[in-house]
C-alpha atoms as a PDB file:
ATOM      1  CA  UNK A   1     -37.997 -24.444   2.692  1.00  0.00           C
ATOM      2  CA  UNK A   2     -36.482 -26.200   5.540  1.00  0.00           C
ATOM      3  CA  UNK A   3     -36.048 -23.812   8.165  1.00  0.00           C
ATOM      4  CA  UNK A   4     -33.798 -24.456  11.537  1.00  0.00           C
ATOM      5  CA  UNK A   5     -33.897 -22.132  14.654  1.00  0.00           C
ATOM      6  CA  UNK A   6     -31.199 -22.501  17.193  1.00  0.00           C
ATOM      7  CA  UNK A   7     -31.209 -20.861  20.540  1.00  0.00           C
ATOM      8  CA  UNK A   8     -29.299 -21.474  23.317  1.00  0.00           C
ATOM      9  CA  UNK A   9     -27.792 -19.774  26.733  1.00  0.00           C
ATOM     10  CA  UNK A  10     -23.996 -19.738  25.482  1.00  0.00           C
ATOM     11  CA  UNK A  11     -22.098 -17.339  24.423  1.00  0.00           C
ATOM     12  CA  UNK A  12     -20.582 -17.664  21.256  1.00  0.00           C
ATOM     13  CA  UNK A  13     -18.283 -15.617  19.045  1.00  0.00           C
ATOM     14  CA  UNK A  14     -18.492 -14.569  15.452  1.00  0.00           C
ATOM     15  CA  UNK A  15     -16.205 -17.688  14.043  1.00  0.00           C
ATOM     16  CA  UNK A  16     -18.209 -20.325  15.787  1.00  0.00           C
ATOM     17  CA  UNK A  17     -21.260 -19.161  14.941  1.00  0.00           C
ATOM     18  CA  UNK A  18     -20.692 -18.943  11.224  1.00  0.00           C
ATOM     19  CA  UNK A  19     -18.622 -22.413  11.271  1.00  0.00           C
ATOM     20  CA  UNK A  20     -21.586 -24.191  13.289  1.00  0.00           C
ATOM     21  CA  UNK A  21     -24.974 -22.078  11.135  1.00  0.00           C
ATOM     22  CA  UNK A  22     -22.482 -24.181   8.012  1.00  0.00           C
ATOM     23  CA  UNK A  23     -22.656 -27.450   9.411  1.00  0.00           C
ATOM     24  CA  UNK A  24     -25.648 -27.621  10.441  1.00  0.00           C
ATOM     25  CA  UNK A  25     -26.921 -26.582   7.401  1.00  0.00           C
ATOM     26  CA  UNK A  26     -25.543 -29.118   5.238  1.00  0.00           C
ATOM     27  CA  UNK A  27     -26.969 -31.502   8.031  1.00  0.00           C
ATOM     28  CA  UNK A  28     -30.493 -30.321   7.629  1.00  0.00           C
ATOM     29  CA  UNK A  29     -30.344 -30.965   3.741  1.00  0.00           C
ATOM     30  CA  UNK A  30     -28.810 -34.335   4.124  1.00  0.00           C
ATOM     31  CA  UNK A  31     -31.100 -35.720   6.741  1.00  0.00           C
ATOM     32  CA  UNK A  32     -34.174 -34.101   4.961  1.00  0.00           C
ATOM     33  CA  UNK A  33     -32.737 -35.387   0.967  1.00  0.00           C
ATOM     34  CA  UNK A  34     -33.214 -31.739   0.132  1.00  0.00           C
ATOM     35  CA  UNK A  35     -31.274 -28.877  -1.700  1.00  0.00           C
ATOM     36  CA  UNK A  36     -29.200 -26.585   0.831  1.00  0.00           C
ATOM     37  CA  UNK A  37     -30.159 -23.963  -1.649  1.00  0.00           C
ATOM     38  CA  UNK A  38     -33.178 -23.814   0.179  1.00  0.00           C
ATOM     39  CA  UNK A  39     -32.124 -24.582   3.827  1.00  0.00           C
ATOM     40  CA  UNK A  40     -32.469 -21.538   6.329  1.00  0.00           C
ATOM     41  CA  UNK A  41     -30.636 -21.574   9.608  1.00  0.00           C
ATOM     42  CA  UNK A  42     -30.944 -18.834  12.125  1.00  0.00           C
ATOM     43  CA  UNK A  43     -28.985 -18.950  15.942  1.00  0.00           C
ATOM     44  CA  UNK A  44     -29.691 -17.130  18.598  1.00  0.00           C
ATOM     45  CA  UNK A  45     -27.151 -16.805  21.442  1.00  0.00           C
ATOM     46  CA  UNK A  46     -27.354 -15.968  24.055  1.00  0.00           C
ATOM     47  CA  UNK A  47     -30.475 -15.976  25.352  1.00  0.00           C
ATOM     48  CA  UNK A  48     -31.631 -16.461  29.183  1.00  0.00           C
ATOM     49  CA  UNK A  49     -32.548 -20.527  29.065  1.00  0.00           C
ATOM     50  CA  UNK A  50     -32.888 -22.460  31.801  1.00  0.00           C
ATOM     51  CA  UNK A  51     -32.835 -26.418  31.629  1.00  0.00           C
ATOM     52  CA  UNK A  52     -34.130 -29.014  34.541  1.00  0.00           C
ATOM     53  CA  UNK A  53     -33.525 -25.634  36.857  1.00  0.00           C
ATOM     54  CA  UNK A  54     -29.971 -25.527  35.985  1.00  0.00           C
ATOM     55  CA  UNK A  55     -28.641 -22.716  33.639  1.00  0.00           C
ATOM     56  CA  UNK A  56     -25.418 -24.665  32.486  1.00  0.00           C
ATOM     57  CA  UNK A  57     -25.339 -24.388  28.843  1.00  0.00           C
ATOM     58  CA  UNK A  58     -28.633 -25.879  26.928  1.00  0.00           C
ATOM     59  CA  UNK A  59     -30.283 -25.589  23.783  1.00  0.00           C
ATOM     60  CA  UNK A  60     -33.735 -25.700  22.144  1.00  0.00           C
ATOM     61  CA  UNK A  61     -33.849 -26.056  18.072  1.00  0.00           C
ATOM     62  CA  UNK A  62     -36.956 -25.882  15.681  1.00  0.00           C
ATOM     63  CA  UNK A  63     -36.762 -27.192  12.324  1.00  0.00           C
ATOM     64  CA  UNK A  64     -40.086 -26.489   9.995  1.00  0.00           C
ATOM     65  CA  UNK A  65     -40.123 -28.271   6.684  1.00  0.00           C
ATOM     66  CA  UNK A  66     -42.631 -29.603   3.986  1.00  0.00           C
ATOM     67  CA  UNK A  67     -43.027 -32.655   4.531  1.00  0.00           C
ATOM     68  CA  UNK A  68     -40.945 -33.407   7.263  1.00  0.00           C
ATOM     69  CA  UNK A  69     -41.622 -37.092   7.609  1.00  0.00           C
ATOM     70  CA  UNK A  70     -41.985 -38.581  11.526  1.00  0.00           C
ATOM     71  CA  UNK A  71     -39.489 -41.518  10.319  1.00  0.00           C
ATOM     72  CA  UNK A  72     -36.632 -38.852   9.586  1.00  0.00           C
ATOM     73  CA  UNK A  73     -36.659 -37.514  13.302  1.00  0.00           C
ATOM     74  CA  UNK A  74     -34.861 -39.996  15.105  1.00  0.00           C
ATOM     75  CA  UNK A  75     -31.702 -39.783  12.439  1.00  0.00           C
ATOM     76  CA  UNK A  76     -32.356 -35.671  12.437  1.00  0.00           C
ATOM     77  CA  UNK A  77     -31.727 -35.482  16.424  1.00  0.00           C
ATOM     78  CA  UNK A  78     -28.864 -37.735  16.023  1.00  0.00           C
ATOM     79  CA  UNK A  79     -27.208 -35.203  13.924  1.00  0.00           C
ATOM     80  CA  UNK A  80     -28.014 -32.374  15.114  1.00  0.00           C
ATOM     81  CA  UNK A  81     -27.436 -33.155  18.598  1.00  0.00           C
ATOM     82  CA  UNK A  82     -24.485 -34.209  18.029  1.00  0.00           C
ATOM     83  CA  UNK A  83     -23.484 -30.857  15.876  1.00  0.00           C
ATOM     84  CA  UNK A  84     -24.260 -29.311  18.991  1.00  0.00           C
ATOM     85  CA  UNK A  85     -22.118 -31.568  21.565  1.00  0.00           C
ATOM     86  CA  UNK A  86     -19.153 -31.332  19.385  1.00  0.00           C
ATOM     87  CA  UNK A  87     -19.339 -27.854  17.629  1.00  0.00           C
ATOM     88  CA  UNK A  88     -20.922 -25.885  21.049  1.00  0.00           C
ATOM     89  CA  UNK A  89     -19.690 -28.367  23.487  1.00  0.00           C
ATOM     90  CA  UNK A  90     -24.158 -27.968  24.582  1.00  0.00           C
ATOM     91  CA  UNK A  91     -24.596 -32.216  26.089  1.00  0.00           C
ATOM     92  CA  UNK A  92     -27.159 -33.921  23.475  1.00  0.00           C
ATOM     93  CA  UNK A  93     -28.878 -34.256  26.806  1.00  0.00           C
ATOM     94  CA  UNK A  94     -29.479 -30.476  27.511  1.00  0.00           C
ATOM     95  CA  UNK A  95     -31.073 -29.784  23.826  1.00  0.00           C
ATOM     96  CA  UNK A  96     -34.768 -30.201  22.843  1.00  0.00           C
ATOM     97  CA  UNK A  97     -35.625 -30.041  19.564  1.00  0.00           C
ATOM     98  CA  UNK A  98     -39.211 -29.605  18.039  1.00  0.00           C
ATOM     99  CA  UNK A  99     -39.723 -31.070  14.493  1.00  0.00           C
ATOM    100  CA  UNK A 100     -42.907 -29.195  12.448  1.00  0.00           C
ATOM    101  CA  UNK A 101     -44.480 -30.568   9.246  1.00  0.00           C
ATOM    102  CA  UNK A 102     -45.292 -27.038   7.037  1.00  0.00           C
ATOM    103  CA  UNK A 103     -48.073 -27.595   4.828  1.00  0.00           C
ATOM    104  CA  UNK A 104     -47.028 -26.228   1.297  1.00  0.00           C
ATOM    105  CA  UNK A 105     -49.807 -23.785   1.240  1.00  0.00           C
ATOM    106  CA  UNK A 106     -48.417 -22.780   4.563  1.00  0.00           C
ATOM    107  CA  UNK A 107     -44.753 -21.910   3.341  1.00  0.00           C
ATOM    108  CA  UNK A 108     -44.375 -18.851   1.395  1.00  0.00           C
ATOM    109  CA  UNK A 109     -41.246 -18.264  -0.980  1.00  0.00           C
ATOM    110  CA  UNK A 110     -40.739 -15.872  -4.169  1.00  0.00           C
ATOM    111  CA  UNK A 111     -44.156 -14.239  -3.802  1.00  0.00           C
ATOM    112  CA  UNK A 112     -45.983 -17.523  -4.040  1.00  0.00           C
ATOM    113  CA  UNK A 113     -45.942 -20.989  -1.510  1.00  0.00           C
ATOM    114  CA  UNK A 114     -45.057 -24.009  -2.337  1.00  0.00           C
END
């Protein structure tokens, strides 16, 4: 149910892509104490961003989960800003991130919601 959306300005190639959508994966279901089997990560590059007026590679993420708690943020951005400073070389400082709370009967899966 945890879903993460990564978009960002740089160019990337096949390799990276796949290594990063992997690690950041595993991230999501550690910082959330969830299953990867149910983690969903989708990336997006490039598309046109712009970032304080400055088009030097940035990033904006989404992650939507049940019950994404407001006291898991903080350790969530940690990690996944740094995924993206050391996997994209994208500055923690250049990356937004929006954190949703899904309401289970909001969050469809197997031809039911949760």
């Amino acid at each position: 149910m945890p879903y993460l959306k990564v978009q960002t300005n740089k160019s990337l190639d096949a390799d990276t892509q796949a290594t990063f959508i992997k690690q950041v994966s595993a991230a999501v279901a550690a910082g959330l104490g969830k299953s990867e089997n149910y983690v969903m990560v989708a990336i997006e590059p490039p598309v046109p961003m712009l970032f304080a007026g400055d088009d030097a590679p940035c990033a904006f993420l989404q992650l939507k989960s049940i019950g994404l708690a407001e006291s898991q943020t903080t350790s969530l951005s940690e990690s996944l800003c740094g995924l993206m400073e050391t996997e994209l070389g994208i500055p923690a400082k250049r990356s937004y991130i929006e954190f949703v709370n899904a309401p289970r009967a909001m969050w469809g899966w197997d031809r039911r919601t949760f």
